[in-house]
N, C-alpha and C. Protein backbone atom coordinates (compact mmCIF):
# COMPACT_ATOMS: atom_id res chain seq x y z
N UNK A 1 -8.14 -10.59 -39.79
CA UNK A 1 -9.05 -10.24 -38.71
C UNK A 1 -8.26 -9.49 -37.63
N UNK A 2 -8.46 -8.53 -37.21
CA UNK A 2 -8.14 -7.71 -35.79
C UNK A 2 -8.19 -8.32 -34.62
N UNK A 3 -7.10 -7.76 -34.00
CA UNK A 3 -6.65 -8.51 -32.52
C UNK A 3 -7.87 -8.47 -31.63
N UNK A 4 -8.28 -8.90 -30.87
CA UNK A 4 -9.39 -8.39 -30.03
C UNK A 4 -8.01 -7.55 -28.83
N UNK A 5 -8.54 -6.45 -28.34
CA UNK A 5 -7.86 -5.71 -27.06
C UNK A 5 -8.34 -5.68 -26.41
N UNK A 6 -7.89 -6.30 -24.69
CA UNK A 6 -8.53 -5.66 -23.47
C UNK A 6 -9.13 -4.71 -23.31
N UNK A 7 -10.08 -4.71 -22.92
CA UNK A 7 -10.49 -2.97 -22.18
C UNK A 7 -9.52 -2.13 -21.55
N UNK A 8 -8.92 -1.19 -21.65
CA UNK A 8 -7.89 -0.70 -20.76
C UNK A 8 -8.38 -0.70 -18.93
N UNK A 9 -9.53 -0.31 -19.23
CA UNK A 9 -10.41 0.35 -17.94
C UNK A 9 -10.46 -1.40 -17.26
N UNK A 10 -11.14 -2.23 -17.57
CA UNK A 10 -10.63 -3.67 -17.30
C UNK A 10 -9.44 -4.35 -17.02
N UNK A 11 -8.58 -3.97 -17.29
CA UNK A 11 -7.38 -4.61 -16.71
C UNK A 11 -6.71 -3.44 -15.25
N UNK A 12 -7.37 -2.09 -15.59
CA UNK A 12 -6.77 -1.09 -14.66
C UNK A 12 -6.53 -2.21 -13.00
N UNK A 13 -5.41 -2.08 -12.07
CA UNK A 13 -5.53 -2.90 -10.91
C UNK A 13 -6.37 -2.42 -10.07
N UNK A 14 -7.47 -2.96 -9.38
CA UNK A 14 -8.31 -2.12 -8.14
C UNK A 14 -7.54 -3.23 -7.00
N UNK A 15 -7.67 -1.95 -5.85
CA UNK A 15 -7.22 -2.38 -4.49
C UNK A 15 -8.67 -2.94 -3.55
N UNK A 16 -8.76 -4.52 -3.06
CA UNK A 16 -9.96 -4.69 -2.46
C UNK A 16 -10.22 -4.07 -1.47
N UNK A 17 -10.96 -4.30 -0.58
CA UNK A 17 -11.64 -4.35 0.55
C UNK A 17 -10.88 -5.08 1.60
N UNK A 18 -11.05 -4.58 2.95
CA UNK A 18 -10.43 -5.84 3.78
C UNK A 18 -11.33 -7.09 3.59
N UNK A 19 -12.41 -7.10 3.45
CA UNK A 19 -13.25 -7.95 3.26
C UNK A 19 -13.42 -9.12 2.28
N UNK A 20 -13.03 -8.62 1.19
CA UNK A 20 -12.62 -9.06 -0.30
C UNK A 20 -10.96 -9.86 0.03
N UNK A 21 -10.58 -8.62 0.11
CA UNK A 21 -8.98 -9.18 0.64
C UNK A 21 -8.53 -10.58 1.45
N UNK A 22 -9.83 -10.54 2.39
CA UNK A 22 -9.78 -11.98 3.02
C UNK A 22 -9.78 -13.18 2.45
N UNK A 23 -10.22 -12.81 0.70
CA UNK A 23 -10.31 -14.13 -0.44
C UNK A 23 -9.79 -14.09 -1.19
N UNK A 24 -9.25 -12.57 -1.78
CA UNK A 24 -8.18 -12.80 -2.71
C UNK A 24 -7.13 -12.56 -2.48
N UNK A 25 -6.66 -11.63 -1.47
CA UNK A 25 -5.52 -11.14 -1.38
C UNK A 25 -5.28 -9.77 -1.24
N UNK A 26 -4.64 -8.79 -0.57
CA UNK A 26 -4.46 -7.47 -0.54
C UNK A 26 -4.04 -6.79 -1.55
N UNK A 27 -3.17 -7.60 -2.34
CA UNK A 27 -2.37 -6.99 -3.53
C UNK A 27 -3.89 -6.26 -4.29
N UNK A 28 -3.40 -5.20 -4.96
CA UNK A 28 -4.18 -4.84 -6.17
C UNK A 28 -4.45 -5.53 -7.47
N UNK A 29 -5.28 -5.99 -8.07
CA UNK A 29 -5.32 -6.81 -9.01
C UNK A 29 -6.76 -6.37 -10.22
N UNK A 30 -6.61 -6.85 -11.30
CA UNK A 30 -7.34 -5.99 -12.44
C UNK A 30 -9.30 -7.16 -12.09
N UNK A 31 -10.12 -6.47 -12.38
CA UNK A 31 -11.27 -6.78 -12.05
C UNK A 31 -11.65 -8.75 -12.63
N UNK A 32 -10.99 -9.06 -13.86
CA UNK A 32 -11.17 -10.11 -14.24
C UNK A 32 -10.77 -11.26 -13.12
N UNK A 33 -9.33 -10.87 -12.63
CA UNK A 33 -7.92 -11.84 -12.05
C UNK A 33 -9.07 -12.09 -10.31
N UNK A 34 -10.17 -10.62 -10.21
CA UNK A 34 -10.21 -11.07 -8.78
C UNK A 34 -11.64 -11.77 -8.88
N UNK A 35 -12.32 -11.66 -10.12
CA UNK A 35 -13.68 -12.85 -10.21
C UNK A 35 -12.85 -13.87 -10.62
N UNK A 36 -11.81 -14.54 -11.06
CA UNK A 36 -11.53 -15.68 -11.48
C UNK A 36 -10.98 -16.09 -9.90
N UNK A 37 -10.22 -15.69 -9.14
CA UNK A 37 -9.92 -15.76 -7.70
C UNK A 37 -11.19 -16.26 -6.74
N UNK A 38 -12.32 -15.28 -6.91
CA UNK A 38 -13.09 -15.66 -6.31
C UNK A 38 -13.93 -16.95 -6.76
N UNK A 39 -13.88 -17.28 -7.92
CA UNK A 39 -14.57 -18.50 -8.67
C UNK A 39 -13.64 -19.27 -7.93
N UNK A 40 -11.88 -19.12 -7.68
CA UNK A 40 -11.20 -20.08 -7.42
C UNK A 40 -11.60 -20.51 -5.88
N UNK A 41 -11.79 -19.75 -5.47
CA UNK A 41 -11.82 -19.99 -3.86
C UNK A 41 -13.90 -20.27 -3.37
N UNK A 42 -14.46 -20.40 -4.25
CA UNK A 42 -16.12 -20.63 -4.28
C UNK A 42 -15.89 -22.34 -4.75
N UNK A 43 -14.98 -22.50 -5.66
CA UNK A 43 -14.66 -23.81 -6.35
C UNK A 43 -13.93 -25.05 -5.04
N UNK A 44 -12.70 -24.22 -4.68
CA UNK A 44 -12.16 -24.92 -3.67
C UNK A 44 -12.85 -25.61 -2.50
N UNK A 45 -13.90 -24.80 -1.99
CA UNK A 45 -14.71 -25.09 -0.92
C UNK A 45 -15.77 -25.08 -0.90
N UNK A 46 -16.51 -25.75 -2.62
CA UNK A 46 -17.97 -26.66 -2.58
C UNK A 46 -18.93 -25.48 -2.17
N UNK A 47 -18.65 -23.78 -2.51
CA UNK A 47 -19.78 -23.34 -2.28
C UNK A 47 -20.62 -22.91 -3.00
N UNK A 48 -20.84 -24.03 -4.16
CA UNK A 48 -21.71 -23.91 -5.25
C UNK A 48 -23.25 -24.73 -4.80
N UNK A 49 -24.41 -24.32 -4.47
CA UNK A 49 -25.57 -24.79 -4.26
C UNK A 49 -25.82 -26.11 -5.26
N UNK A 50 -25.53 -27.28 -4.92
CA UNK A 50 -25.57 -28.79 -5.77
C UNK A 50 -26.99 -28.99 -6.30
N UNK A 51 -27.88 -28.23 -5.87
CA UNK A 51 -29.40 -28.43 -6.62
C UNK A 51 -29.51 -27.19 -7.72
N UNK A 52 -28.45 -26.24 -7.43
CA UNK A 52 -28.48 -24.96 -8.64
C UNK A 52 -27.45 -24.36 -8.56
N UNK A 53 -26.73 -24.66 -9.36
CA UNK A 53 -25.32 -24.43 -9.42
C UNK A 53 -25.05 -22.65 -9.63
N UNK A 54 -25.76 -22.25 -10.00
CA UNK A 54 -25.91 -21.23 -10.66
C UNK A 54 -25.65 -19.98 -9.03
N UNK A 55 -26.31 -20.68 -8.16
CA UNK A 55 -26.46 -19.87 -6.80
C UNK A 55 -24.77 -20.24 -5.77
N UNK A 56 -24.68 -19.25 -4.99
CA UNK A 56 -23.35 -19.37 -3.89
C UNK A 56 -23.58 -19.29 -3.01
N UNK A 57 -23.32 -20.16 -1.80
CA UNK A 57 -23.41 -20.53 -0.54
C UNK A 57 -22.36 -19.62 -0.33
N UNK A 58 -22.70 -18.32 0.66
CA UNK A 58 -21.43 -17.28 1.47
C UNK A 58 -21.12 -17.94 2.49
N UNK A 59 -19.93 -18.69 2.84
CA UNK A 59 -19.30 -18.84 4.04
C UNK A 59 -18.72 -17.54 4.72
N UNK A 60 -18.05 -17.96 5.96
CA UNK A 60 -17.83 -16.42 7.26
C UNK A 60 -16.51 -15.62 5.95
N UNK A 61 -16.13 -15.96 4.72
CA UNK A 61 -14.93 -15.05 4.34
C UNK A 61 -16.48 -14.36 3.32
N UNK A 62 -16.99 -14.86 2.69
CA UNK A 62 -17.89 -14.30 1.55
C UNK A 62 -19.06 -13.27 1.79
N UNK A 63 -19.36 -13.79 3.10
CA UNK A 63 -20.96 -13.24 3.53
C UNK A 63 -20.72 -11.63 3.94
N UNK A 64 -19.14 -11.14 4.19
CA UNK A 64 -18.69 -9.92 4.60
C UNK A 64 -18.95 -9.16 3.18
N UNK A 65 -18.63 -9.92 2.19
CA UNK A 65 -18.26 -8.91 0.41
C UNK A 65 -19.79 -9.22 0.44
N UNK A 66 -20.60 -10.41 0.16
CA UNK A 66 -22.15 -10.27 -0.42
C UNK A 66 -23.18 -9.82 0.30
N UNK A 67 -22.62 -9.79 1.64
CA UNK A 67 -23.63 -8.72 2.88
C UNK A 67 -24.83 -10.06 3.43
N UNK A 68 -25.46 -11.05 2.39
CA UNK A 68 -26.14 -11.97 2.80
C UNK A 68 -25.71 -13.31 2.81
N UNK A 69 -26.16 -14.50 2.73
CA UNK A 69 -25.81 -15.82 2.66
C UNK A 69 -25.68 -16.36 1.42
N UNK A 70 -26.63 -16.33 0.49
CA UNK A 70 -26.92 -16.67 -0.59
C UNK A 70 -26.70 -15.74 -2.35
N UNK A 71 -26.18 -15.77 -2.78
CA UNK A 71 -26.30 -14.97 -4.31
C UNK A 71 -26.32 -15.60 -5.40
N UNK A 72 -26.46 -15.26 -6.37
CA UNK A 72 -26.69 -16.04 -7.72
C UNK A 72 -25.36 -15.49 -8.36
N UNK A 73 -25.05 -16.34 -9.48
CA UNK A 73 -23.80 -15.59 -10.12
C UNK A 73 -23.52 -14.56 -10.63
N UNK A 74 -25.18 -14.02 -10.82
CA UNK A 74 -25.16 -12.74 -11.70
C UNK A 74 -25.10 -11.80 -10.47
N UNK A 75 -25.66 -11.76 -9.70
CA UNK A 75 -25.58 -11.00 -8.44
C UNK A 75 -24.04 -10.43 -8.37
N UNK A 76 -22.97 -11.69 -7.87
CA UNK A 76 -22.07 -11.75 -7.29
C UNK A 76 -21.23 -10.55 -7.71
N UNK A 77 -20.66 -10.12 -9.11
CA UNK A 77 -20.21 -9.06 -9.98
C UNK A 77 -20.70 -7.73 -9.03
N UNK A 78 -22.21 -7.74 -8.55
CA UNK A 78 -22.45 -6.44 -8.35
C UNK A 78 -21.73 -6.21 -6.64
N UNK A 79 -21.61 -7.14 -6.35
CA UNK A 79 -21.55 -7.37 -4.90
C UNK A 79 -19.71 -7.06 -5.05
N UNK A 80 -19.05 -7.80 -5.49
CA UNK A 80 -17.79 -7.44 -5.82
C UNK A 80 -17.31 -6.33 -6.07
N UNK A 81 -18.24 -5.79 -6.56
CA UNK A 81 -17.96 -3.77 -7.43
C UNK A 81 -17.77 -2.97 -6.04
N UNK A 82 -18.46 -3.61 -4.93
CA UNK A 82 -18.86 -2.75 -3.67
C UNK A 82 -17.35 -2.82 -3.15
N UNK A 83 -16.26 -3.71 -3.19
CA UNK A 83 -15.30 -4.12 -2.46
C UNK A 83 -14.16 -4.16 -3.52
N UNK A 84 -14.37 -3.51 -4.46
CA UNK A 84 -13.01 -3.09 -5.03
C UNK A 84 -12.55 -1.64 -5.50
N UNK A 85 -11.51 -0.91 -5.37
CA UNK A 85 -11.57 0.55 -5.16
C UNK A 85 -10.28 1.13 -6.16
N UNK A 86 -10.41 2.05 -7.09
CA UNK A 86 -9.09 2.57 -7.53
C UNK A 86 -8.20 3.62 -6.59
């Protein structure tokens, strides 16, 4: 069976946002490393909606990248795309 390969275009590093940056970090980093970052830092500080997990409570670092209070997980990806740049 064949290796599975990264996407090249997927691992490429994008540089965030100051906004973004406020949660993951300034460094440049490949699109996967900064949704697993942001899962890390949504995880750390309980801002998973406990009646629907599925939804994210934006605290004052998040609500700058999602523009509103509230997003769903599928949302979040699109909201992220806005705040990361080659």
């Amino acid at each position: 069976m064949a290796e599975k390969k990264a996407n090249p275009a997927l691992m490429k590093p994008l540089t965030p946002s100051p906004e973004l940056a406020a949660v993951v970090g300034s460094d440049p980093l490949p699109r996967p490393e900064v949704v697993s970052k942001v899962w890390d830092y949504i995880k750390k500080h309980d801002l998973q909606n406990p009646q629907n997990k599925r939804e994210i409570i934006a605290d004052e670092k998040l609500q700058p990248v999602f523009g509103k209070d509230r997003v769903t997980m599928f949302e979040m990806n699109k909201h992220l795309s806005r705040h990361l740049h080659s």
